[in-house]
C-alpha atoms as a PDB file:
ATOM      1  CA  UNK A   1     -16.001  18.628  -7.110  1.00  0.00           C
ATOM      2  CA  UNK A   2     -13.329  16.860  -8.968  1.00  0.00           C
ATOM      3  CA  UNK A   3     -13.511  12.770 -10.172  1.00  0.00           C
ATOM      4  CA  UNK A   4     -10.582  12.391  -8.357  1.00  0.00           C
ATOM      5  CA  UNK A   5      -8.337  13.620  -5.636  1.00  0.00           C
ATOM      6  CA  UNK A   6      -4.804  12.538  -5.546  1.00  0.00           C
ATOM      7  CA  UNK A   7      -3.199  12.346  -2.573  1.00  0.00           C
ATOM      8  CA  UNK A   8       0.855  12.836  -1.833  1.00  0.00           C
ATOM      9  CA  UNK A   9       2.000  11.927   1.654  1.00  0.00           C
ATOM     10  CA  UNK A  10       5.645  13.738   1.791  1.00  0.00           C
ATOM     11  CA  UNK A  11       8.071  14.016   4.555  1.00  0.00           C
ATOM     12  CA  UNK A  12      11.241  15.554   3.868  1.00  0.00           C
ATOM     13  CA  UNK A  13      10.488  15.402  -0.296  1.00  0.00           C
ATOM     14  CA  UNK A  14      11.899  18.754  -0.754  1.00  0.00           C
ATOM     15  CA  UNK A  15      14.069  16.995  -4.241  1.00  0.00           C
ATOM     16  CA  UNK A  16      11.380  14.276  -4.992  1.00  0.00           C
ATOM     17  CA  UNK A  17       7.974  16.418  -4.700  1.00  0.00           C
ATOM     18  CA  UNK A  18       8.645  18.389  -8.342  1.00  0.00           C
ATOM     19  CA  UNK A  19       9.302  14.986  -9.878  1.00  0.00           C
ATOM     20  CA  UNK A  20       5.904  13.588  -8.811  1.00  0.00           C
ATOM     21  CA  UNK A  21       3.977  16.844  -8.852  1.00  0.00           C
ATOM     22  CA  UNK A  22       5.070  17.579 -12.332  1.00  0.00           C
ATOM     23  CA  UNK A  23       4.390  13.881 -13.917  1.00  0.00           C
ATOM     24  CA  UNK A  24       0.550  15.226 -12.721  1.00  0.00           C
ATOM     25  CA  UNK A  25       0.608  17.929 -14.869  1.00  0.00           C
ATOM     26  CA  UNK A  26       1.363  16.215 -17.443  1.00  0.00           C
ATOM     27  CA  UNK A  27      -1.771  13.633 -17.174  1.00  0.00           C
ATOM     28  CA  UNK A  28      -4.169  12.693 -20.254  1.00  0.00           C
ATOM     29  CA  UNK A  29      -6.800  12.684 -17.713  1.00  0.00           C
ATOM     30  CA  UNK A  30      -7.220  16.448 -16.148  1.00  0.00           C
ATOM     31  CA  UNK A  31     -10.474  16.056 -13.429  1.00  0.00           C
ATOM     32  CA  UNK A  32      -8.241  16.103 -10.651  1.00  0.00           C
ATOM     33  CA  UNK A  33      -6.726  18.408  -7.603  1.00  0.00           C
ATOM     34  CA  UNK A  34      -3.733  17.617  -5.299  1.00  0.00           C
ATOM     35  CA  UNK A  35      -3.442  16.978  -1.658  1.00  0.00           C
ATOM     36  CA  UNK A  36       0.336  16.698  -0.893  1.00  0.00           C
ATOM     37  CA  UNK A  37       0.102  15.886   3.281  1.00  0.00           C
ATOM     38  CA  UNK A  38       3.508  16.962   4.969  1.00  0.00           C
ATOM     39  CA  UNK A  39       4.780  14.711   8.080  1.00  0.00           C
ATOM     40  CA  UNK A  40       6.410  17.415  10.345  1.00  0.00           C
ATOM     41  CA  UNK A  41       9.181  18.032   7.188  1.00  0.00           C
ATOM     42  CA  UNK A  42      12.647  19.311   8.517  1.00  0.00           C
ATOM     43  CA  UNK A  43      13.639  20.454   4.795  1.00  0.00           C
ATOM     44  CA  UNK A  44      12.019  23.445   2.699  1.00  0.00           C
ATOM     45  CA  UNK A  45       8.906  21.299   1.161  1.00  0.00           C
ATOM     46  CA  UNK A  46       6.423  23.909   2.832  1.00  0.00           C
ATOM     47  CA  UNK A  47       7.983  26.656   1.308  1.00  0.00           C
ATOM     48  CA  UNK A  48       8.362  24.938  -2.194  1.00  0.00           C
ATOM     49  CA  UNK A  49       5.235  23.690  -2.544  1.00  0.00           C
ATOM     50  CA  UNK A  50       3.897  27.524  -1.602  1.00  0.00           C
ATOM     51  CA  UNK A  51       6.149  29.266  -4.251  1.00  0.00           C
ATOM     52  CA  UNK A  52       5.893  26.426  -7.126  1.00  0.00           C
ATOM     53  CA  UNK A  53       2.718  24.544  -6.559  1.00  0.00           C
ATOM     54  CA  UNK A  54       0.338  27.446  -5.420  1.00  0.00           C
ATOM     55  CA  UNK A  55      -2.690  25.238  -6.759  1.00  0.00           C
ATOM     56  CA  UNK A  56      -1.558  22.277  -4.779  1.00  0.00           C
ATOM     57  CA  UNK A  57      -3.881  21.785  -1.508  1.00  0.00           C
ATOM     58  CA  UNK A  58      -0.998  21.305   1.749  1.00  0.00           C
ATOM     59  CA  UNK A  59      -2.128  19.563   4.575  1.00  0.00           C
ATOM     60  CA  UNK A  60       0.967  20.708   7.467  1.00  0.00           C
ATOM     61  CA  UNK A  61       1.082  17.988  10.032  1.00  0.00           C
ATOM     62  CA  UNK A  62       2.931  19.073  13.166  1.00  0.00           C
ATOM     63  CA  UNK A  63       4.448  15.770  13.468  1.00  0.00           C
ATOM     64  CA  UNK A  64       5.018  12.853  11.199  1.00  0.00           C
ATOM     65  CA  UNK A  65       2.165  10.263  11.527  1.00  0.00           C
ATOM     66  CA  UNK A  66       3.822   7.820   9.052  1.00  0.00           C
ATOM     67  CA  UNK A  67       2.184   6.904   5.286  1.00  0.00           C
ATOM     68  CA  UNK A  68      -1.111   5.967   7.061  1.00  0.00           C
ATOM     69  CA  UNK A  69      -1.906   8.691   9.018  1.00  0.00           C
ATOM     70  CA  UNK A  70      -0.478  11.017   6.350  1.00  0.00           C
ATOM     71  CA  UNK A  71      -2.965   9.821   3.869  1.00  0.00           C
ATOM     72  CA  UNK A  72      -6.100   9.027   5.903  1.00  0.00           C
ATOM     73  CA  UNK A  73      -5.700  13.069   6.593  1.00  0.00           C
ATOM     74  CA  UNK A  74      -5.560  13.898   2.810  1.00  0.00           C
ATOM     75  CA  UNK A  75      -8.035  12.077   1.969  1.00  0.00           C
ATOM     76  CA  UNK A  76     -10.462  13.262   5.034  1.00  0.00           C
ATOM     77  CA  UNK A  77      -9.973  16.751   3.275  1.00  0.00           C
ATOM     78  CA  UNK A  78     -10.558  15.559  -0.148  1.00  0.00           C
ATOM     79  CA  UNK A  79     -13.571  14.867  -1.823  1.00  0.00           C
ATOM     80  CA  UNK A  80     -13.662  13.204  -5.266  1.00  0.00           C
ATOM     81  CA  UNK A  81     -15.315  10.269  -6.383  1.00  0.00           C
ATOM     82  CA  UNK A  82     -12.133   7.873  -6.560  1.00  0.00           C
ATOM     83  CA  UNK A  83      -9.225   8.629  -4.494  1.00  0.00           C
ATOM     84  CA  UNK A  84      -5.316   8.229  -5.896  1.00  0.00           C
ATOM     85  CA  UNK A  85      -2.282   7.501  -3.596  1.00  0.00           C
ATOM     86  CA  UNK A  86       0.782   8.738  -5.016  1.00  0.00           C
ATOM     87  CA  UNK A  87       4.086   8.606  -2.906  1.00  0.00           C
ATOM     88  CA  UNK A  88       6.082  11.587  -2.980  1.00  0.00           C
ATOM     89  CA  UNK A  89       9.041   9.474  -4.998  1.00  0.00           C
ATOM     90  CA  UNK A  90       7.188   8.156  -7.816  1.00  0.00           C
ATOM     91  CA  UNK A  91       6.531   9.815 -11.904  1.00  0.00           C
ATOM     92  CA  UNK A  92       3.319   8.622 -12.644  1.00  0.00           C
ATOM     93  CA  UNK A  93       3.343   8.132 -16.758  1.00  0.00           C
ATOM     94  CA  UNK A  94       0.677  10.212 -18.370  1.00  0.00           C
ATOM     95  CA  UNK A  95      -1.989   7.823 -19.051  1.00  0.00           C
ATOM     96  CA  UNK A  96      -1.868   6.816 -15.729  1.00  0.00           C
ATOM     97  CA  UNK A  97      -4.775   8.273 -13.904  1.00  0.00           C
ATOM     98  CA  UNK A  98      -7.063   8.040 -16.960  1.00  0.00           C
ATOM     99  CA  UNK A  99      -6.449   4.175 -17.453  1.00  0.00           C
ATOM    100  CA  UNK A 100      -6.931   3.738 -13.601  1.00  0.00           C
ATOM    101  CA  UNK A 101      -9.921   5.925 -13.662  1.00  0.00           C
ATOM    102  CA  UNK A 102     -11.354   3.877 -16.739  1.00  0.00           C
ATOM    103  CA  UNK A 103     -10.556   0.439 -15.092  1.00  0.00           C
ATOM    104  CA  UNK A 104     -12.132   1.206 -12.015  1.00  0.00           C
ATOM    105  CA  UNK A 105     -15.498   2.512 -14.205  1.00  0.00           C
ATOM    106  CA  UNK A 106     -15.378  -0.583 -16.319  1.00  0.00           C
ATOM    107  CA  UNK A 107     -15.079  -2.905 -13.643  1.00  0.00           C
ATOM    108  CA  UNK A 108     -17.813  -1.992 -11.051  1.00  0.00           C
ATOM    109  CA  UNK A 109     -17.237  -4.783  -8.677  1.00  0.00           C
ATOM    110  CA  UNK A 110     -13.624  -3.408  -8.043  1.00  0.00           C
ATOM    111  CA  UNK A 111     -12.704  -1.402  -5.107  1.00  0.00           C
ATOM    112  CA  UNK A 112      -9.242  -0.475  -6.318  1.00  0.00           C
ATOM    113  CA  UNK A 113      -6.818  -0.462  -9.172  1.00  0.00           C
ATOM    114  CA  UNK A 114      -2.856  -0.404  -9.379  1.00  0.00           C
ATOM    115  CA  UNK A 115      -0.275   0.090 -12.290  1.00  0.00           C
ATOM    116  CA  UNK A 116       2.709  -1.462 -13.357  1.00  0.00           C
ATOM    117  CA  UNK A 117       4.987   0.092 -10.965  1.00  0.00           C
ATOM    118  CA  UNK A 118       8.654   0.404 -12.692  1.00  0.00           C
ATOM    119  CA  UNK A 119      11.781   1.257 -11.652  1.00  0.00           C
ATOM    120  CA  UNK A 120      12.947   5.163 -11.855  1.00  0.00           C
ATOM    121  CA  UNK A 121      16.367   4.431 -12.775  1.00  0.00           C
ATOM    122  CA  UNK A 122      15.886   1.181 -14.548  1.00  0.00           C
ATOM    123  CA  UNK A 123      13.164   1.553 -16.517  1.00  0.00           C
ATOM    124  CA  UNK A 124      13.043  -2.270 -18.143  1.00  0.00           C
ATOM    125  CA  UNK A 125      12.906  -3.565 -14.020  1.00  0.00           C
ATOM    126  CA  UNK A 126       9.390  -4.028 -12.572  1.00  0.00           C
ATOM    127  CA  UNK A 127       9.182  -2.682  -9.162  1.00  0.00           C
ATOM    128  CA  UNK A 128       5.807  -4.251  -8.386  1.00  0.00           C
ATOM    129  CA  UNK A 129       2.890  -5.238  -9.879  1.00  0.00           C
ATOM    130  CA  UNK A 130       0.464  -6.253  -6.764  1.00  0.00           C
ATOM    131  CA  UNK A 131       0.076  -8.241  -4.204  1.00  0.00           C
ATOM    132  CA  UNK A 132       0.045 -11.532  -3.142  1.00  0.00           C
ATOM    133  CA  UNK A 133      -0.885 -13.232  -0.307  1.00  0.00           C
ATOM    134  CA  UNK A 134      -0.554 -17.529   0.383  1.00  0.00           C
ATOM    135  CA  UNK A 135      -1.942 -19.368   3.764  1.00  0.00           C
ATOM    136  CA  UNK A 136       1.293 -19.078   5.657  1.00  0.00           C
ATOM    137  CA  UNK A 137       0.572 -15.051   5.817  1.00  0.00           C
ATOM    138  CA  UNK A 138       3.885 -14.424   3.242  1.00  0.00           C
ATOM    139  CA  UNK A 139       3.014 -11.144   0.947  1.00  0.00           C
ATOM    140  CA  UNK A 140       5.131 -11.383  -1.981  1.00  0.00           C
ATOM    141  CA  UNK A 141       5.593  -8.556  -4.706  1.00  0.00           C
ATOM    142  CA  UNK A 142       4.014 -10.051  -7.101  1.00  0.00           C
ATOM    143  CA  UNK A 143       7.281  -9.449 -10.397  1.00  0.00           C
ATOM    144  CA  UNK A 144       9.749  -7.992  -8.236  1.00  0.00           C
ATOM    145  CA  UNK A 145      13.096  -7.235 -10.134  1.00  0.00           C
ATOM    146  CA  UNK A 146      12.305  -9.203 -13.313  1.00  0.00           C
ATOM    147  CA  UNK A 147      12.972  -7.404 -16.261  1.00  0.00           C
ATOM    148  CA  UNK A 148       9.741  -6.189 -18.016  1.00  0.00           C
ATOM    149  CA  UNK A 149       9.630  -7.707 -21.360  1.00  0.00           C
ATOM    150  CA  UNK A 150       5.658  -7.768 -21.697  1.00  0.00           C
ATOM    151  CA  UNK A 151       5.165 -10.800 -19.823  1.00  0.00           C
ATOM    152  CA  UNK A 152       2.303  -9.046 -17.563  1.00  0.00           C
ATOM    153  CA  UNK A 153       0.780  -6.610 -20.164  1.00  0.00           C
ATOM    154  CA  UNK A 154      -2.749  -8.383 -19.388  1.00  0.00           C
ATOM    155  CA  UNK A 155      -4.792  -7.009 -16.868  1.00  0.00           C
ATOM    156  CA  UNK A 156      -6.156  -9.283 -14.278  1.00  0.00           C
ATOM    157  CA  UNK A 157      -7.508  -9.554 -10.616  1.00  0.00           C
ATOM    158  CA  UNK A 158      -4.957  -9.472  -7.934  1.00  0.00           C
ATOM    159  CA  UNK A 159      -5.008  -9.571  -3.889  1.00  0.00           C
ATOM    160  CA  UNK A 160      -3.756  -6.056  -3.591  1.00  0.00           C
ATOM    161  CA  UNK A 161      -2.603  -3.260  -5.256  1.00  0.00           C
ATOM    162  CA  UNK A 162       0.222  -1.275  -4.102  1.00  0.00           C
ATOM    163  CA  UNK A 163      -0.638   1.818  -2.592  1.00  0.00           C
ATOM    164  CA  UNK A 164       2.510   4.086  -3.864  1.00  0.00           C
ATOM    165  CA  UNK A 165       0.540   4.631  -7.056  1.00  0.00           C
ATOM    166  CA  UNK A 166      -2.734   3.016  -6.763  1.00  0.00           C
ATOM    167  CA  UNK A 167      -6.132   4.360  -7.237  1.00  0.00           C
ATOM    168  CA  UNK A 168      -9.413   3.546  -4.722  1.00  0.00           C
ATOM    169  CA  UNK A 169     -12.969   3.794  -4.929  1.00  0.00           C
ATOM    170  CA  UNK A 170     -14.252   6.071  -1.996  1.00  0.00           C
ATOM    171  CA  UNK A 171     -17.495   4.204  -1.712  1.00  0.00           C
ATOM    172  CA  UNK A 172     -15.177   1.180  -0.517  1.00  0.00           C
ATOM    173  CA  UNK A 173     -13.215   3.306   1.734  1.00  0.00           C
ATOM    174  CA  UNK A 174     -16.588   4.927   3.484  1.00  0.00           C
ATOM    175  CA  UNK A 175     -17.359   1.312   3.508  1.00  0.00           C
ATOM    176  CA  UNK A 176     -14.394  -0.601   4.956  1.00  0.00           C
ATOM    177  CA  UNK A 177     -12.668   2.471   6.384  1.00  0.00           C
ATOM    178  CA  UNK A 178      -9.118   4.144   5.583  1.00  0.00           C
ATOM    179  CA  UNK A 179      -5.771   2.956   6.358  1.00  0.00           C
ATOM    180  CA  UNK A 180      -5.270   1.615   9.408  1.00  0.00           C
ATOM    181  CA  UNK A 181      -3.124   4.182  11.607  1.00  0.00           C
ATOM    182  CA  UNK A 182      -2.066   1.622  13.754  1.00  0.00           C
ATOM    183  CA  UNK A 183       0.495   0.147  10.938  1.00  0.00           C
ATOM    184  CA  UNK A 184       2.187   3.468  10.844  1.00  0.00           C
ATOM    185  CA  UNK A 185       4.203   2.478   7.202  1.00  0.00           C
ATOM    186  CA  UNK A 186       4.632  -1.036   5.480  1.00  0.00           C
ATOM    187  CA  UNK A 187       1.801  -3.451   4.946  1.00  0.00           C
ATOM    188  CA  UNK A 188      -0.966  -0.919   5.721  1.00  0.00           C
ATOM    189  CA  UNK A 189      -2.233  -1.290   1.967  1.00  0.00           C
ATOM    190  CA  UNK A 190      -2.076  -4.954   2.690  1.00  0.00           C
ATOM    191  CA  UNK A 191      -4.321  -4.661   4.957  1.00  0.00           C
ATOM    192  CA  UNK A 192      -6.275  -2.629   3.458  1.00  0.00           C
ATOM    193  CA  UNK A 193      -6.598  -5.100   0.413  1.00  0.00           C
ATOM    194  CA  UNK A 194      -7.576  -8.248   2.645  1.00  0.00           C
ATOM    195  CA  UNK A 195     -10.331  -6.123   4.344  1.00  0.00           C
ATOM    196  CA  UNK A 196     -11.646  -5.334   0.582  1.00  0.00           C
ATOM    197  CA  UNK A 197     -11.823  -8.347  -0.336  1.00  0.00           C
ATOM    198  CA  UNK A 198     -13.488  -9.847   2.795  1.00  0.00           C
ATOM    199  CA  UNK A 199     -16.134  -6.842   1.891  1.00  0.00           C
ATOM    200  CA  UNK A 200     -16.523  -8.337  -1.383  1.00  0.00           C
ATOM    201  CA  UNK A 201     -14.435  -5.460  -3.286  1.00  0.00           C
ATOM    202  CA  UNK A 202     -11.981  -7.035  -5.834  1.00  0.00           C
ATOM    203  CA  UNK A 203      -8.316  -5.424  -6.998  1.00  0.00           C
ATOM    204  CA  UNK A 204      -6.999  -4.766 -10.363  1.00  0.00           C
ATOM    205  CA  UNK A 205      -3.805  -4.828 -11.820  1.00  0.00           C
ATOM    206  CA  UNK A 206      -3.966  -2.178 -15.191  1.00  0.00           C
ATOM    207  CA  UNK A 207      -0.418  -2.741 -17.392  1.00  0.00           C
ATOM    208  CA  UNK A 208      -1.448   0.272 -19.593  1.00  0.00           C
ATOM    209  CA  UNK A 209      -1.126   2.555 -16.280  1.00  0.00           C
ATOM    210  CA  UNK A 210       2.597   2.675 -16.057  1.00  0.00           C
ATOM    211  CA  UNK A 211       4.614   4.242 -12.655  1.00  0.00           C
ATOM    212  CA  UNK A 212       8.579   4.971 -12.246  1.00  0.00           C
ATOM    213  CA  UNK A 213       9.357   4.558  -8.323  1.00  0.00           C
ATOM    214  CA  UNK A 214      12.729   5.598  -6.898  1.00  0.00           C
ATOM    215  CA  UNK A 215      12.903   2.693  -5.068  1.00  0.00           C
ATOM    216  CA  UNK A 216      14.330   3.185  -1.630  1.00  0.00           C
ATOM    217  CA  UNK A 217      14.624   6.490  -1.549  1.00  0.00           C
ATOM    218  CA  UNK A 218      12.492   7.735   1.422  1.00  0.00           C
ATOM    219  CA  UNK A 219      13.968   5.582   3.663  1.00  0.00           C
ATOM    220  CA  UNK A 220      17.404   5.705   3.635  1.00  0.00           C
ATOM    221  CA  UNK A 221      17.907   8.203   6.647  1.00  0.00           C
ATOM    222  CA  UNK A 222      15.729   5.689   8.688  1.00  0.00           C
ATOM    223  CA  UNK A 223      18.179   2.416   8.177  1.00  0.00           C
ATOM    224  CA  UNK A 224      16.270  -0.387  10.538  1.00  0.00           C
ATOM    225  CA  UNK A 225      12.859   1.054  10.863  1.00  0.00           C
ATOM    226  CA  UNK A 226      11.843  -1.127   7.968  1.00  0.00           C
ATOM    227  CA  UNK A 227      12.611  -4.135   9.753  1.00  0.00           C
ATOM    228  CA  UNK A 228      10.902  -3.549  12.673  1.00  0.00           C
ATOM    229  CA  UNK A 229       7.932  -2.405  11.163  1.00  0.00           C
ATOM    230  CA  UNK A 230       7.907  -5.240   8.757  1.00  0.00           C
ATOM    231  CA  UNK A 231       8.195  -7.895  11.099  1.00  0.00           C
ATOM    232  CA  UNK A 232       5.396  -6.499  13.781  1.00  0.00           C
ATOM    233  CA  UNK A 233       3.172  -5.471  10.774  1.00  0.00           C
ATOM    234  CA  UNK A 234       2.934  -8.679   9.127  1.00  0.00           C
ATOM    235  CA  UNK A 235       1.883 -10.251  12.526  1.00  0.00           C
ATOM    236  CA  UNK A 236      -0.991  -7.369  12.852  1.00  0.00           C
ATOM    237  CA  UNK A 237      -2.109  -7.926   8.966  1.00  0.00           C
ATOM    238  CA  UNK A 238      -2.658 -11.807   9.117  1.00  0.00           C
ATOM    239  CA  UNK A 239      -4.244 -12.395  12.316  1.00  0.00           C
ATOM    240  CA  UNK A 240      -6.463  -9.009  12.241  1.00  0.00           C
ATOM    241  CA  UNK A 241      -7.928 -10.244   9.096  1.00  0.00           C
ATOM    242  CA  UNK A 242      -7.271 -14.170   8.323  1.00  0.00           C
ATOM    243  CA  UNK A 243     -10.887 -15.798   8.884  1.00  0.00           C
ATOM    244  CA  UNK A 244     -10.911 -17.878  11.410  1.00  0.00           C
ATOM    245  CA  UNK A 245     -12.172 -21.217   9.427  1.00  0.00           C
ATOM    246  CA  UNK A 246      -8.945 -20.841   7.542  1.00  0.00           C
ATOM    247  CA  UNK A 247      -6.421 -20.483  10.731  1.00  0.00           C
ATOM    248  CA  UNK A 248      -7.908 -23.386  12.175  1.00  0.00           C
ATOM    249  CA  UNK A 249      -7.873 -25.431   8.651  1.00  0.00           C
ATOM    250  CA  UNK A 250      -4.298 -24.386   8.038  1.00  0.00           C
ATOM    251  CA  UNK A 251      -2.728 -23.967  11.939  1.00  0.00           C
ATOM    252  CA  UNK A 252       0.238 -26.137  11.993  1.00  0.00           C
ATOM    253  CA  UNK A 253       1.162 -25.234   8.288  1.00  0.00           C
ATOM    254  CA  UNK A 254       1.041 -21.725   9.337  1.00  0.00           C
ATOM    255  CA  UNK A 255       2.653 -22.119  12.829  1.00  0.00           C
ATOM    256  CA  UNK A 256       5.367 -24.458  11.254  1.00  0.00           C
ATOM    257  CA  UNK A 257       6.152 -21.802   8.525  1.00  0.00           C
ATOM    258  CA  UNK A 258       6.246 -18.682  10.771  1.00  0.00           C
ATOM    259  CA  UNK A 259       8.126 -20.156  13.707  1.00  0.00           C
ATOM    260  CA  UNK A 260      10.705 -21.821  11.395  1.00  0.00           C
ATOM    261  CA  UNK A 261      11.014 -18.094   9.463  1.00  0.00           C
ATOM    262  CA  UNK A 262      11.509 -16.773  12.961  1.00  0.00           C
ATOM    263  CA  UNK A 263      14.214 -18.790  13.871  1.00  0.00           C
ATOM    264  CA  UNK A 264      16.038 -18.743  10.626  1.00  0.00           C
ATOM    265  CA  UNK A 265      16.326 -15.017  10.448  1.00  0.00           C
ATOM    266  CA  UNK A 266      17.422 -15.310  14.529  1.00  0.00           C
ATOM    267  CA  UNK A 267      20.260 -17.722  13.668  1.00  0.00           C
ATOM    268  CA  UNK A 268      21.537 -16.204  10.394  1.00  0.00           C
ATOM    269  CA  UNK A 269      21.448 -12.656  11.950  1.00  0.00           C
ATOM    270  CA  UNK A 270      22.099 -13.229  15.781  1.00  0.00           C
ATOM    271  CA  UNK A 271      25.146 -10.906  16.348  1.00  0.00           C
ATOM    272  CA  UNK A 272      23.786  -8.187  13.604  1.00  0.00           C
ATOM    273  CA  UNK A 273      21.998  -5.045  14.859  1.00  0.00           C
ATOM    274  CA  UNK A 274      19.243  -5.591  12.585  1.00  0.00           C
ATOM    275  CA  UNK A 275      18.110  -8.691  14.879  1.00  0.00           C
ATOM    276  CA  UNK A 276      17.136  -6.491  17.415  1.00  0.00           C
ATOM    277  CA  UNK A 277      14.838  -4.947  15.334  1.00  0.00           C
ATOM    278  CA  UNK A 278      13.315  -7.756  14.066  1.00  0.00           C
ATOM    279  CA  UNK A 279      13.190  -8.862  17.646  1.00  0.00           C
ATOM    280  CA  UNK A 280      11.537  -5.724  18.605  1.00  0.00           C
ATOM    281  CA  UNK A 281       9.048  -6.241  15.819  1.00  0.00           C
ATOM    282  CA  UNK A 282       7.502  -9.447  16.770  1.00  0.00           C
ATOM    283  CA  UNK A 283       6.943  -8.427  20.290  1.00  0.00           C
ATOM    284  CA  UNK A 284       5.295  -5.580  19.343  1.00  0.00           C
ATOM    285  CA  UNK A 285       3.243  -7.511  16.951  1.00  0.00           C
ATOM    286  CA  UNK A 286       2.347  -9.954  20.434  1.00  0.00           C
ATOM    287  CA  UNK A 287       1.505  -7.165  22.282  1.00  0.00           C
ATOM    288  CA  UNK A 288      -0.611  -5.894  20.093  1.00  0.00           C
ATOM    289  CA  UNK A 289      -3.131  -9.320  20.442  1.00  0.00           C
ATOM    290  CA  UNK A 290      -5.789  -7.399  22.319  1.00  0.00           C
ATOM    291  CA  UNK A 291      -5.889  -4.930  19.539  1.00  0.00           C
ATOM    292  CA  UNK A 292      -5.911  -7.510  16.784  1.00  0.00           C
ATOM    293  CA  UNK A 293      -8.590  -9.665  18.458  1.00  0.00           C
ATOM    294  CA  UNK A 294     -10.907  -5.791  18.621  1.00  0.00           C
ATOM    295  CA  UNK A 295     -10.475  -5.135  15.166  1.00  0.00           C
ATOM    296  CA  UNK A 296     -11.318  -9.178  14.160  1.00  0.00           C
ATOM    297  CA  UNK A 297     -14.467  -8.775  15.275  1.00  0.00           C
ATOM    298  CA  UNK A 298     -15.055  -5.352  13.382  1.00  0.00           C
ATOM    299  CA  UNK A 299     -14.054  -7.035  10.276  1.00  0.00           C
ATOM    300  CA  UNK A 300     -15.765 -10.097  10.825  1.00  0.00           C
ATOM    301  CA  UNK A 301     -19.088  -7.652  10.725  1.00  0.00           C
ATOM    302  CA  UNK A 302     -18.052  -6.205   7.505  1.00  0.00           C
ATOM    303  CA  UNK A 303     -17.064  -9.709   5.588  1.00  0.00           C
ATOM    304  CA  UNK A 304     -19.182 -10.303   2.776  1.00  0.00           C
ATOM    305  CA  UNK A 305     -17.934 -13.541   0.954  1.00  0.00           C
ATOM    306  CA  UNK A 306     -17.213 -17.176   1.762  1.00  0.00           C
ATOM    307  CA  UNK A 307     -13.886 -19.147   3.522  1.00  0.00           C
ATOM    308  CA  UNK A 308     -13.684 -20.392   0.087  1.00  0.00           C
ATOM    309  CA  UNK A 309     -13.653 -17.147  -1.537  1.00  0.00           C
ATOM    310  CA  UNK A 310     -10.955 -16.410   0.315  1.00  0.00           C
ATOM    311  CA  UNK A 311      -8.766 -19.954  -0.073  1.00  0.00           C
ATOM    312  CA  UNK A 312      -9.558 -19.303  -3.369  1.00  0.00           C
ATOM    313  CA  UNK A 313      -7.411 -16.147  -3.992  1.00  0.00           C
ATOM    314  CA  UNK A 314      -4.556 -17.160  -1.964  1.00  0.00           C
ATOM    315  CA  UNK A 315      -1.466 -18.436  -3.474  1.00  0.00           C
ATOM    316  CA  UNK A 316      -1.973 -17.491  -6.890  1.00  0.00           C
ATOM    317  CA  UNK A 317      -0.022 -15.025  -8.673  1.00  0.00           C
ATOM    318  CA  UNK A 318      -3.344 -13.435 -10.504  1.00  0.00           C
ATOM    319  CA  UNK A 319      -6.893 -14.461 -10.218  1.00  0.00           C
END
């Protein structure tokens, strides 16, 4: 069995699989194998991976179950003792997998641990560096489009980690349980982070593990699909995991904030087509209530630390 398994979710990545595939070989840290899960591809990807990749392990969905679904499968089939999400448009630097693995080893009371994401084609922009989360249920990317000049080369505690080059601790995954399917793409490793940390599991941020992400580029064919899933997944998010003590403590703040954000993107955007997906978002977020309300009391069952805890991480760029 191998320390770690890294998993590639891939649709349609005929041109950005060798990138990310090849950036593995090329790691300081070797006690790996590959799981590259395809989502029902349309382009060659099966038949590249077979010809160049032979020692790659291909998971062939019928059907494309979004980043989710597409990883939860991977790592289902995978078995090592920390598990690495890499997406399928990213060059992972050559330390990175041995600086993640030796964060996570130094640092048992973490549950994951994320690199300085960079931009691929600007290489001096910081694409993200984790996640953060205030009262009002915003997630910002935490650095997003500064230039890089060193001011985050310390490593430090964060809400989240991004998941398009992050590395997890299967014992907190067996524990908490894998992506949540029902998020499809966007947010799920939001999620995913909140639930950690209710379960006691903290998130690092590791500036020696370096990533180059092609920013956009899986998601250009699919033009308002963002949007919707955006808007309906940062409804599902918040109110599947925000404890309750905090909602009440912070209602009107967070009602004022999200209804005034509502209208404000309604009125600025009302005769652009992207409205209606917004639109279409937040009702599916609604209708999904009886769903969120299931899954709060799962979590509830799982939460390990304190409403202050909690306050305690929230609007803060690092802990």
């Amino acid at each position: 069995m191998h320390a770690v398994s890294v998993i590639i979710p891939s649709l349609d990545g005929e041109k950005l699989l060798p990138v990310a595939l090849e950036s593995l070989q090329d790691q300081t840290f070797q006690d790996f194998d590959v799981v590259v899960v395809d989502n029902g591809s349309k382009d060659r990807s099966l038949e590249l991976l077979k010809s160049c990749y032979p020692s790659v392990k291909v998971v062939a969905l019928p059907r494309n179950l979004g980043f989710a679904g597409a990883v939860n499968r991977g790592i289902e089939v995978s078995a090592g003792e920390f598990v690495a999400v890499l997406n399928n448009d990213v060059e992972a630097h050559p330390r990175w997998l041995e600086e993640l693995r030796t964060a996570l080893i130094e640092h048992a009371e973490a549950g994951s641990a994320g690199p300085k994401i960079l931009r691929y084609f600007e290489r001096n922009r910081i694409n993200i560096l984790g996640l953060r989360l205030n009262r009002t249920g915003e997630i910002e990317l935490v650095g997003a489009g500064e230039d890089d000049h060193g001011q985050y080369d310390q490593a430090r505690y964060v809400f989240g980690v991004s998941a398009g080059a992050a590395l997890y601790r299967r014992k907190m995954l067996d524990e908490i349980g894998l992506f949540d399917e029902e998020f499809f793409a966007n947010h799920e490793d939001v999620d995913l982070a909140f639930r950690a940390q209710l379960a006691g599991y903290k998130a690092l941020y590791v500036p020696s593990a370096l990533a180059y992400h092609m920013v956009g580029s899986t998601i250009r064919r699919r033009r308002y699909l963002p949007t919707y899933l955006n808007n309906r997944n940062k409804i599902l998010f918040f109110w599947k995991n925000m404890p309750g003590e905090i909602v009440e403590k912070h209602f009107q703040t967070i009602c004022r904030h999200q209804a005034g954000t509502f209208l404000k993107r309604i009125l600025l955007n009302f005769y652009k087509l992207r409205t209606f997906y917004y639109l279409k978002g937040t009702a599916s977020g609604v209708m999904h209530i009886p769903y969120i309300l299931r899954q709060r009391k799962k979590i509830r069952g799982l939460r390990r630390v304190s409403v202050e805890y909690i306050e305690s991480i929230m609007d803060r760029d690092f802990l």
